[in-house]
N, C-alpha and C. Protein backbone atom coordinates (compact mmCIF):
# COMPACT_ATOMS: atom_id res chain seq x y z
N UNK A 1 -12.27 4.29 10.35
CA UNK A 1 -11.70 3.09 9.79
C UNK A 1 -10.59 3.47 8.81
N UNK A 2 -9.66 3.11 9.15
CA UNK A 2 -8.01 3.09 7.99
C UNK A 2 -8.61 2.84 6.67
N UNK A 3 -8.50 2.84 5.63
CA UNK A 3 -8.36 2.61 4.06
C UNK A 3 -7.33 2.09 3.26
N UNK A 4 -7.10 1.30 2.51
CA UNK A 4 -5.96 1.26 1.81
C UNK A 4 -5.74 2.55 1.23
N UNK A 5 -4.38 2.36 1.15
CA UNK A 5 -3.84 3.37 0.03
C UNK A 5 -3.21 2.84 -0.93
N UNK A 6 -3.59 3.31 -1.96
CA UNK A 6 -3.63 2.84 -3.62
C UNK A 6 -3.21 4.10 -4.58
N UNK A 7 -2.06 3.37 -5.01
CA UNK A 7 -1.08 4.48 -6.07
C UNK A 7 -0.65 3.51 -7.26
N UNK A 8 -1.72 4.66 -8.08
CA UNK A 8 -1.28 3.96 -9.85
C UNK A 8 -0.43 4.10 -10.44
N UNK A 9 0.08 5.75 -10.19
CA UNK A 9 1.43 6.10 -10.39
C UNK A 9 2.00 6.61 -9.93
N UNK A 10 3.35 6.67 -8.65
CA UNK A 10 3.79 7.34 -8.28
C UNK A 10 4.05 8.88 -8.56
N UNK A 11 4.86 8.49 -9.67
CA UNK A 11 5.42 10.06 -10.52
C UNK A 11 4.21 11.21 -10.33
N UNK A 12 2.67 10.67 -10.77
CA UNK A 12 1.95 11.45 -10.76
C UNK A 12 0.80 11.74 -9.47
N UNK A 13 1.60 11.00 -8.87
CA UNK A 13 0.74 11.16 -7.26
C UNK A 13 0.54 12.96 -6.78
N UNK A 14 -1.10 13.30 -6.09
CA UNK A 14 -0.89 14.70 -5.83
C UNK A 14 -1.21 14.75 -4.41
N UNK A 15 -1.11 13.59 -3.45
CA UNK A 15 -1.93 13.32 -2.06
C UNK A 15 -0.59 13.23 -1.29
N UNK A 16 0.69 13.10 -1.79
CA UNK A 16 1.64 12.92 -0.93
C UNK A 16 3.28 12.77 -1.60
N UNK A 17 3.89 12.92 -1.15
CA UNK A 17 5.35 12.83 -1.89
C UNK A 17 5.87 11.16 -1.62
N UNK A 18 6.34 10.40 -2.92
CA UNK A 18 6.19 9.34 -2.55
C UNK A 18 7.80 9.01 -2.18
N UNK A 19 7.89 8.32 -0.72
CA UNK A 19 9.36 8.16 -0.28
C UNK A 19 10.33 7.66 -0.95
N UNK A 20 11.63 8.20 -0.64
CA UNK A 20 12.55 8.11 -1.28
C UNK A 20 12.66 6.81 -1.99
N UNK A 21 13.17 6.23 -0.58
CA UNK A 21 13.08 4.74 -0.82
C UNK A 21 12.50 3.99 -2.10
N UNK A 22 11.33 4.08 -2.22
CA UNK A 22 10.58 4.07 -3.49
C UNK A 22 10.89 4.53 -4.74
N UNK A 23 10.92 5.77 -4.93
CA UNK A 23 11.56 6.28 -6.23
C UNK A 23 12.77 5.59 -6.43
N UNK A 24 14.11 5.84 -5.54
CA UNK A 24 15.19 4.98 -5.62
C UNK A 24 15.17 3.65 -6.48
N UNK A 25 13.99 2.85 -6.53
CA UNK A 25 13.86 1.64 -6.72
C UNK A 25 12.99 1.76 -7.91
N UNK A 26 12.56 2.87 -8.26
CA UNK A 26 11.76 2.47 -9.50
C UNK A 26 9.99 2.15 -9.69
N UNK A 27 9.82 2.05 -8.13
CA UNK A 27 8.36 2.02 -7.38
C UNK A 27 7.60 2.70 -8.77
N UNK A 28 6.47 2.03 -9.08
CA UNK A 28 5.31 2.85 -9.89
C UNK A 28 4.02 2.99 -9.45
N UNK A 29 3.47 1.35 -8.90
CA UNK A 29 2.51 1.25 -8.37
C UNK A 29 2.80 0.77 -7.06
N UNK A 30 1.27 0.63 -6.06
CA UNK A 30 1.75 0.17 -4.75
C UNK A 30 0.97 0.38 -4.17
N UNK A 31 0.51 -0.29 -3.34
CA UNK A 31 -0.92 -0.81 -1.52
C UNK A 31 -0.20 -0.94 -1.37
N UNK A 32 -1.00 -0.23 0.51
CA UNK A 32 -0.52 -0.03 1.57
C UNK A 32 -1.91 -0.73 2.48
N UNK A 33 -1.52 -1.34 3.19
CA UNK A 33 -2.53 -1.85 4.64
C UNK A 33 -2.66 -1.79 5.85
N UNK A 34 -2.77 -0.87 6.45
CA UNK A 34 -2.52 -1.27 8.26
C UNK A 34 -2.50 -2.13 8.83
N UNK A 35 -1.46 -2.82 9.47
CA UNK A 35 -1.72 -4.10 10.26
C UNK A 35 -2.20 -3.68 11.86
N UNK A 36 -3.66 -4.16 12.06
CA UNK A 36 -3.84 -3.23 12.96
C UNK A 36 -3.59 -4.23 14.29
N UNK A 37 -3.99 -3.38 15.74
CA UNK A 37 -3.44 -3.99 17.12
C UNK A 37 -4.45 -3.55 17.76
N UNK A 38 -4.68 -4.00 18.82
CA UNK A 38 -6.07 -4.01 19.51
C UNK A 38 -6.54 -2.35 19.59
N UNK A 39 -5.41 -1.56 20.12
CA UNK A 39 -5.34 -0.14 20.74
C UNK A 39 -4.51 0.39 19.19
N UNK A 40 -3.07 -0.27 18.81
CA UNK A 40 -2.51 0.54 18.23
C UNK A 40 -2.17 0.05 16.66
N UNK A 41 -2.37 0.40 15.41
CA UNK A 41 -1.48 -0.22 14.74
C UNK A 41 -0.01 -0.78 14.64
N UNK A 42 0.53 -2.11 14.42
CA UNK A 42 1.57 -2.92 14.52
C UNK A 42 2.52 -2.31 13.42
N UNK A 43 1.73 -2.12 12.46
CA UNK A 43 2.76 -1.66 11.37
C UNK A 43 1.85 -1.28 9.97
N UNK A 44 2.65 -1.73 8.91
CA UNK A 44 2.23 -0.97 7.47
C UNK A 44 2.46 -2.15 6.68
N UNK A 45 1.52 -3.08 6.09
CA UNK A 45 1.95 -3.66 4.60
C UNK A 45 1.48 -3.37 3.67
N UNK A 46 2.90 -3.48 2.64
CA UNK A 46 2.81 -3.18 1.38
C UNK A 46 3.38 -3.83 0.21
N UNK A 47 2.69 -3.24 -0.98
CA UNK A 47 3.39 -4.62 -2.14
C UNK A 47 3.39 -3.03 -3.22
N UNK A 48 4.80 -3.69 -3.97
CA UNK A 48 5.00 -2.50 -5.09
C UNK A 48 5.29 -3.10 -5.96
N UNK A 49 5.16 -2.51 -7.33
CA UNK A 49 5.92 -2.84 -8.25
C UNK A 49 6.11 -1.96 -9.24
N UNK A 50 7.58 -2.05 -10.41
CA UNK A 50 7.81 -1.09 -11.05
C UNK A 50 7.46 -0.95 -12.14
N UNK A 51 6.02 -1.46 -12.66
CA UNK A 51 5.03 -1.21 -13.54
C UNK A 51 4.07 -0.73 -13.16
N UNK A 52 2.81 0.14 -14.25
CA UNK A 52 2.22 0.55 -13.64
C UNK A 52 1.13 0.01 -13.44
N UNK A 53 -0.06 -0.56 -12.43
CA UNK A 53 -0.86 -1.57 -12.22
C UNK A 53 -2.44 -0.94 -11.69
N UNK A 54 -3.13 -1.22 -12.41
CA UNK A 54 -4.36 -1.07 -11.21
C UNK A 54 -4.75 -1.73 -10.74
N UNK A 55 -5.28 -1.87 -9.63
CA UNK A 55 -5.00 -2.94 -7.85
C UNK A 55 -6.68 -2.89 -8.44
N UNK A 56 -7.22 -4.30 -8.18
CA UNK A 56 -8.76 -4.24 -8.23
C UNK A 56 -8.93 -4.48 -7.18
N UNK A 57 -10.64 -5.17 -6.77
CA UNK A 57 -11.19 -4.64 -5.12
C UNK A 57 -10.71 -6.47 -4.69
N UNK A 58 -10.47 -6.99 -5.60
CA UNK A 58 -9.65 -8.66 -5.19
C UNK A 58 -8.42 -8.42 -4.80
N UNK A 59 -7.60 -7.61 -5.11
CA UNK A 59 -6.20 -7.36 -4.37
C UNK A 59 -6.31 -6.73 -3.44
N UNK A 60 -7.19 -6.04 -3.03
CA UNK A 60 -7.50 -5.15 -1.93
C UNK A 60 -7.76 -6.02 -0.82
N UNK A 61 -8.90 -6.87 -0.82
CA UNK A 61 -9.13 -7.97 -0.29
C UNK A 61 -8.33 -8.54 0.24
N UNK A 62 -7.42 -9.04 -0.84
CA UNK A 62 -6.21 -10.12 -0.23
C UNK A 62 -5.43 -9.53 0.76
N UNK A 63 -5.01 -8.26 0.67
CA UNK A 63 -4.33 -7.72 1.29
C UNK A 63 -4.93 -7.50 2.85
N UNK A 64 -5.33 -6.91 2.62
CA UNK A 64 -6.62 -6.51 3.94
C UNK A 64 -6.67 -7.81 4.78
N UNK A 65 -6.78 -9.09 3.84
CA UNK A 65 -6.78 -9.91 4.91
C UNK A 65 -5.87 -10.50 5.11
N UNK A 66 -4.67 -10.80 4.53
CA UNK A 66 -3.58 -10.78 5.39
C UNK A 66 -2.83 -9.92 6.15
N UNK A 67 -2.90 -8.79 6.19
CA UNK A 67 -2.95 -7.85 7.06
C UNK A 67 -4.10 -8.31 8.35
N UNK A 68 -5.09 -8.94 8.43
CA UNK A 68 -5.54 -9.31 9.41
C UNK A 68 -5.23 -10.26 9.93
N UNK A 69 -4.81 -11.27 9.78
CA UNK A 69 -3.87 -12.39 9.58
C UNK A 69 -2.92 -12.24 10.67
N UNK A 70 -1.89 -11.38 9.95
CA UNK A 70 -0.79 -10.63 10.54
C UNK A 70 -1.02 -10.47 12.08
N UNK A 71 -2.23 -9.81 11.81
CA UNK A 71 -2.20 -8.68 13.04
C UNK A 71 -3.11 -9.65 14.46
């Protein structure tokens, strides 16, 4: 099963280098969701912002299910 991915702070992230794109913009925090497809995932949603935030298990939620929604 996929997981969100949940970043409190970019800058200090040690699981991955966080894309350009992102830094460019100032990205701090940020979920990620799979929008999934029967066989394949459709895509990736995500919400950022350039403060730093901790995502509780209610934003997780929300997300997750519009990401199901989506998909």
């Amino acid at each position: 099963m996929h997981q969100p991915v949940i970043v409190e702070d970019l800058c200090s992230q040690t699981r991955f280098a966080g894309p350009s794109l992102l830094v460019e913009h100032g990205v701090v925090s940020g979920m990620s969701v799979i929008i999934g497809g029967w066989q394949h995932p459709f895509g990736v949603l995500g919400a950022h912002t350039a403060h730093k935030r901790v995502f509780r298990q209610e934003d997780i939620n929300f997300m997750t299910s519009v990401a199901h929604v989506l998909s």
